[in-house]
Protein backbone atom coordinates (compact mmCIF):
# COMPACT_ATOMS: atom_id res chain seq x y z
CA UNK A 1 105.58 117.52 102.62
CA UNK A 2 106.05 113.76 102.50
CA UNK A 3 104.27 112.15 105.92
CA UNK A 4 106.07 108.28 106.17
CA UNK A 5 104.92 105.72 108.44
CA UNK A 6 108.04 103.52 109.65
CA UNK A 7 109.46 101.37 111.93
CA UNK A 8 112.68 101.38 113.68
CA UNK A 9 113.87 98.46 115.51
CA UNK A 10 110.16 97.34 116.89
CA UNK A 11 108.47 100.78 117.22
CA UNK A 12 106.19 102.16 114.68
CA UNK A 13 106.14 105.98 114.14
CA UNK A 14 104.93 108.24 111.73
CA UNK A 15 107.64 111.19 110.58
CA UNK A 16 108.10 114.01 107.49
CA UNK A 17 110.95 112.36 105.21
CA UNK A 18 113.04 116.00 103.73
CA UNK A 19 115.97 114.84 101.64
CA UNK A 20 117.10 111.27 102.86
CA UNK A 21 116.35 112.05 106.89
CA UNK A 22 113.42 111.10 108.47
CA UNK A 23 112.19 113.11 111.51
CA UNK A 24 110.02 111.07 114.18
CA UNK A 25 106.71 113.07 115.07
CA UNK A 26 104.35 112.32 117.74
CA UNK A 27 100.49 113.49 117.87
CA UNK A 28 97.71 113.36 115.24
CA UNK A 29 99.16 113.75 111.72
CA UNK A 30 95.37 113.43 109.71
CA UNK A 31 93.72 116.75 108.89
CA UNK A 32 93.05 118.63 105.89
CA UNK A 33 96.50 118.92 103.78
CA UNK A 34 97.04 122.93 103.74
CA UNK A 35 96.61 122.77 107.80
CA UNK A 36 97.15 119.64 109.54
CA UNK A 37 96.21 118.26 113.00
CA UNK A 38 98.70 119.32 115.82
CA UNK A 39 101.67 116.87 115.93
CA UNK A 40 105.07 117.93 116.95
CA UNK A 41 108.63 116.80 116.27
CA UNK A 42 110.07 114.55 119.15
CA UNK A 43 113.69 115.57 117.96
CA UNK A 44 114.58 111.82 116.70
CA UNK A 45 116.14 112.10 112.76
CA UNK A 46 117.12 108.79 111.36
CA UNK A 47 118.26 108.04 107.66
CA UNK A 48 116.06 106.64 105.39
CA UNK A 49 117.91 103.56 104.78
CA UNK A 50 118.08 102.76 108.79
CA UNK A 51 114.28 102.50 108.88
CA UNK A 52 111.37 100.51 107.18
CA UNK A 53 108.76 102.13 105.50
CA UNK A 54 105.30 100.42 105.71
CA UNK A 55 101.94 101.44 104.37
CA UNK A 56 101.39 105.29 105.17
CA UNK A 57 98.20 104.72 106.26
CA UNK A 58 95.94 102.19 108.57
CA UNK A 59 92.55 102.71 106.82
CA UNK A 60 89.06 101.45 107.54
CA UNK A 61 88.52 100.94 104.07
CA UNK A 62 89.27 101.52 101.01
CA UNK A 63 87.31 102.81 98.52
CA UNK A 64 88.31 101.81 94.42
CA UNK A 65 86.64 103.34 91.67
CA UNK A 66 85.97 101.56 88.27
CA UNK A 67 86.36 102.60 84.69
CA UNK A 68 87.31 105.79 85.93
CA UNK A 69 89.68 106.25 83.07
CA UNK A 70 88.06 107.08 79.58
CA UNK A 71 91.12 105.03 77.92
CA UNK A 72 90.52 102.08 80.05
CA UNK A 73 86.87 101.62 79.62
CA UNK A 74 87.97 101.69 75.88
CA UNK A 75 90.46 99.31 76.44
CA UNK A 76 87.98 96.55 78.17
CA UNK A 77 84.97 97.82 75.81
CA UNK A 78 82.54 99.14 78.29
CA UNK A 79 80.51 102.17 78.50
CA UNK A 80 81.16 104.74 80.37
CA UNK A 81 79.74 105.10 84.07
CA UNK A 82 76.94 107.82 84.31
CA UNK A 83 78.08 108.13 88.14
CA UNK A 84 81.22 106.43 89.83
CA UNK A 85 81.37 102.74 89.85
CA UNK A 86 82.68 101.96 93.68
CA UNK A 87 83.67 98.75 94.92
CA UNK A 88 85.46 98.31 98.38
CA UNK A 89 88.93 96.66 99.15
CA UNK A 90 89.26 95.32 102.95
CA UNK A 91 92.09 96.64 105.34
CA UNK A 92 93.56 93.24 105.89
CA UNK A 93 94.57 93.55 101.92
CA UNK A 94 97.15 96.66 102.90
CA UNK A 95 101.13 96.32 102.35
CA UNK A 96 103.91 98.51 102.11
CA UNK A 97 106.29 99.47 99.63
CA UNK A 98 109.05 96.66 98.86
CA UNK A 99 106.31 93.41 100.51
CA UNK A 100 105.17 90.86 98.56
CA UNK A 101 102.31 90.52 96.18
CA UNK A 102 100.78 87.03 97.22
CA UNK A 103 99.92 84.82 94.00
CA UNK A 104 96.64 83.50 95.72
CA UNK A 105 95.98 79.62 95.15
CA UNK A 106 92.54 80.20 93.53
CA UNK A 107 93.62 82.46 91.04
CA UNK A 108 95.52 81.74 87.61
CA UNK A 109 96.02 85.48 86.85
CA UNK A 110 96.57 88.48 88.92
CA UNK A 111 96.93 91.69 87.30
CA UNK A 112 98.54 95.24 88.29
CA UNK A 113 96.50 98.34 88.22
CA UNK A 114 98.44 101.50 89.03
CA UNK A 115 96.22 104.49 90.45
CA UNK A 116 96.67 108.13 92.32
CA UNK A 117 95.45 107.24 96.04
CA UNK A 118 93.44 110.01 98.26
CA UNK A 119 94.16 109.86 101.71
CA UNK A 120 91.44 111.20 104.06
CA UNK A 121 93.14 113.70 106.84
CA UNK A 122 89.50 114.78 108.51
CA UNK A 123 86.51 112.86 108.77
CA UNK A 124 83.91 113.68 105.65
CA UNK A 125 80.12 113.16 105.02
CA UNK A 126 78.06 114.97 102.61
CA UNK A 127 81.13 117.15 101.26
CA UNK A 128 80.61 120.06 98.74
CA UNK A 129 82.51 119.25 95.89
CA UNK A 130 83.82 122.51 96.27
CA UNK A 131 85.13 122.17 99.90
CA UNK A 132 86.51 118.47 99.49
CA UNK A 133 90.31 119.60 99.45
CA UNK A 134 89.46 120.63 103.33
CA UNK A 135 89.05 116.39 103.48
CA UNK A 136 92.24 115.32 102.23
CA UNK A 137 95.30 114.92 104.13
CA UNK A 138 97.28 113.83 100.78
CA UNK A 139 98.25 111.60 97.79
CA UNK A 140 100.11 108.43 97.84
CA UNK A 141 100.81 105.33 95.27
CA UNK A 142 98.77 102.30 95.04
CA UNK A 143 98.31 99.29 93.11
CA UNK A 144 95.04 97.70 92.88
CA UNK A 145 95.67 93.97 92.30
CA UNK A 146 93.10 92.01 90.68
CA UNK A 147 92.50 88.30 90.52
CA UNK A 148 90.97 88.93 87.37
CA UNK A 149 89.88 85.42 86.18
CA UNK A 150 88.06 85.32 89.36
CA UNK A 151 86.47 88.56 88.58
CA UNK A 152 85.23 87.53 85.19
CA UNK A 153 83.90 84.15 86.74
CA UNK A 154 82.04 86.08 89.71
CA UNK A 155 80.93 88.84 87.59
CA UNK A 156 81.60 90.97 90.68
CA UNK A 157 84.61 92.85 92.16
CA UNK A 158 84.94 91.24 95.90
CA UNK A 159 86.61 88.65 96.06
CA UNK A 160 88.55 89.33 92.99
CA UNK A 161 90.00 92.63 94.89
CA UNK A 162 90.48 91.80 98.40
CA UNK A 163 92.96 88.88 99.15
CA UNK A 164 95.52 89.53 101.56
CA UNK A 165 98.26 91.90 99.93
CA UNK A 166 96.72 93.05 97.33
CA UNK A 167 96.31 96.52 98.07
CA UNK A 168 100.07 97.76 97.93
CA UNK A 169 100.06 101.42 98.96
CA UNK A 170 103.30 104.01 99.43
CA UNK A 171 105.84 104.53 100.03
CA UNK A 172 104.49 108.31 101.84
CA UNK A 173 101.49 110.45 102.03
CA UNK A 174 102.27 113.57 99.63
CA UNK A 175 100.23 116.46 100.92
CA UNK A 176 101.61 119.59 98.44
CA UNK A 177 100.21 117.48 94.88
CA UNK A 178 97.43 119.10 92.13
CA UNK A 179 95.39 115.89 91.19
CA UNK A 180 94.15 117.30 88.02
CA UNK A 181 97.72 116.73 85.86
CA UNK A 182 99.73 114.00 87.22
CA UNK A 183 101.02 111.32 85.05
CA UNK A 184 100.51 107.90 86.53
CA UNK A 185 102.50 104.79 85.05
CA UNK A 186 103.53 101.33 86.28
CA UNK A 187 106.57 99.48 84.77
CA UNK A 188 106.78 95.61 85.21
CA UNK A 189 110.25 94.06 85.13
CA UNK A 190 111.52 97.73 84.20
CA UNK A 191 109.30 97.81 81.16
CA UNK A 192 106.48 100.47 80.98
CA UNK A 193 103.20 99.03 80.98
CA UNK A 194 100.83 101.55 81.98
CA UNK A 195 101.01 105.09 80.90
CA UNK A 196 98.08 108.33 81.79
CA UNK A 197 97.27 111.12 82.97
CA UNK A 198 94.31 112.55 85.65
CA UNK A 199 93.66 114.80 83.44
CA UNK A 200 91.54 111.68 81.28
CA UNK A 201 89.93 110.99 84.74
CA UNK A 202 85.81 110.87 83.80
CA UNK A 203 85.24 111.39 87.87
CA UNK A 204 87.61 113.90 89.05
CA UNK A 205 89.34 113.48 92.34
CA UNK A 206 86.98 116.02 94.50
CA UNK A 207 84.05 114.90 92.72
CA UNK A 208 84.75 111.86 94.26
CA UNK A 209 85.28 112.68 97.88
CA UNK A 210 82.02 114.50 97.52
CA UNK A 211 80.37 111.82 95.72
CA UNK A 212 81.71 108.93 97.91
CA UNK A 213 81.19 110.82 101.36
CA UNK A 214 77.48 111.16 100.09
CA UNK A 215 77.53 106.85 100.35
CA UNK A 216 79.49 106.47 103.37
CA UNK A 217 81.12 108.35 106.39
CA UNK A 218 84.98 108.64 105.55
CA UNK A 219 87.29 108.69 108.31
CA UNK A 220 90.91 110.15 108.35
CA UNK A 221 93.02 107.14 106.93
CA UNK A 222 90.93 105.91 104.95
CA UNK A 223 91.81 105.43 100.85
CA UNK A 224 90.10 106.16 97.66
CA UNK A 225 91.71 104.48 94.63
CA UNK A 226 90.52 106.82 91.55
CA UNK A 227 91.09 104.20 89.27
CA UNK A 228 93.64 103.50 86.64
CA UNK A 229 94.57 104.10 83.11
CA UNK A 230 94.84 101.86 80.04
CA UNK A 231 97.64 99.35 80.09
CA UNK A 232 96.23 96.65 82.76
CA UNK A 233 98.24 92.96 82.63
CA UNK A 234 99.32 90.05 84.60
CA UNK A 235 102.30 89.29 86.33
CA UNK A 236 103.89 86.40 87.39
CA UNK A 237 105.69 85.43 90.86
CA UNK A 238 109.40 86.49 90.54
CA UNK A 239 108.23 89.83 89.18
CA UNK A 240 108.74 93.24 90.60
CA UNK A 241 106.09 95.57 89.53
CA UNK A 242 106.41 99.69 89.76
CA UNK A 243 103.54 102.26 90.39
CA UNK A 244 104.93 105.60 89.54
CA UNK A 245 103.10 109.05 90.16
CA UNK A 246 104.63 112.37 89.38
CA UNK A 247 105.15 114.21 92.32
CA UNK A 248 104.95 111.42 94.33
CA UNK A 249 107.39 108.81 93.89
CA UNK A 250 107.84 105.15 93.47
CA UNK A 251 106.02 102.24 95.01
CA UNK A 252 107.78 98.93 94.63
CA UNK A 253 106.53 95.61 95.41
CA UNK A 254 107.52 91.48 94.53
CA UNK A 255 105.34 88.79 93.40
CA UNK A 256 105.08 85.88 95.19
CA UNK A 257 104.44 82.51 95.46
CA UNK A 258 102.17 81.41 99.00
């Protein structure tokens, strides 16, 4: 099932998208995937192109994982993590599918990073590993832009991560996905650039929820970015830059100037 968040005219809804239709819904759409919080159908269809998608989800935070990706660490020449490396990317950096990538004024080089998103459906803290599915409402696309001059200069992943747009997320919440095998890719211009699998994940994706929900509370909405595969680059304002995830779907988004 794919869970959208849209808006039509100047409402915003959430809806299940089947085909090219999208069918309004009204309650509490987080819980765990396989059996979600009561919501019902209000009866309102529209077509896809008569709405807007935005971000799926309104998180609290967002939770990124680094060098999560065996053939990335080898690709920036760094060890591997004995436990997840987490870093945190603030809700004010959230956009939707087809917005615009700010090119920040600080920065001389922003790069894409395309990674499998976790959406949280039911609040989690201290998770078995082995009940984490129960936490997750879904999957969705996201790009984790990266400033990352400033990141080498401040040897630390804050501000580098967490200007305003820079944490492009969509275009649905896909709640029937297996982590463990999906291919995850981003094209630039229309030219592949990034190109892996989960399956070279080092942290896998219910490891994390247990691992992260040890840390910190997690609360339905909120994201965990598991990282992303060899292939990292820049990209320039006038760009269009693709995350794609099998099974999922394609997030779009355009890089601007301020």
């Amino acid at each position: 099932m794919k869970i959208v968040r849209f808006k039509f005219e100047r409402s915003t809804q959430y809806g299940v998208l089947e085909g090219t239709t999208v069918s309004e819904v009204k309650g509490d759409i987080f819980g765990p995937g396989e059996k979600c919080a009561p919501y019902t159908f209000t009866g309102r269809e529209f077509p896809l192109e008569a709405v807007k998608l935005l971000a799926p989800c309104r998180p609290t935070k967002i939770v990124a994982v680094g060098l999560n990706y065996r053939s990335h660490a080898q690709e920036v020449r760094m060890e591997l993590p004995d436990d997840p490396l987490l870093f945190l990317k603030p809700s004010t950096a959230v956009i939707g599918p087809d917005e615009h990538i700010i090119f920040p004024s600080m920065s001389r080089r922003i790069d894409y990073e395309a990674e499998l998103a976790v959406v949280i459906g039911t609040e989690a803290k201290d998770v078995p590993e082995e009940e984490a599915k129960d936490s997750i409402l879904g999957y969705t696309c996201f790009n984790d832009v990266t400033a990352r001059d400033l990141q080498r200069r401040d040897k630390q992943f804050t501000r580098s991560k967490s200007f305003d747009t820079f944490a492009p997320m969509g275009p649905w919440i896909e709640t029937e996905l297996d982590p463990d095998h999906v291919k995850v890719e981003s094209y630039l211009e229309g030219k592949l650039k990034q190109s892996g699998s989960t399956a070279d994940l080092l942290f896998s994706v219910f490891h994390l929820v247990a691992f992260i929900s040890r840390v910190m509370s997690l609360l339905p909405g909120d994201v965990i970015a598991t990282g992303t595969p060899a292939g990292i680059g820049p990209m320039q304002a006038g760009e269009t830059i693709e995350v794609v995830i099998e099974g999922i779907g394609t997030l779009r988004n355009y890089v601007s100037q301020p």
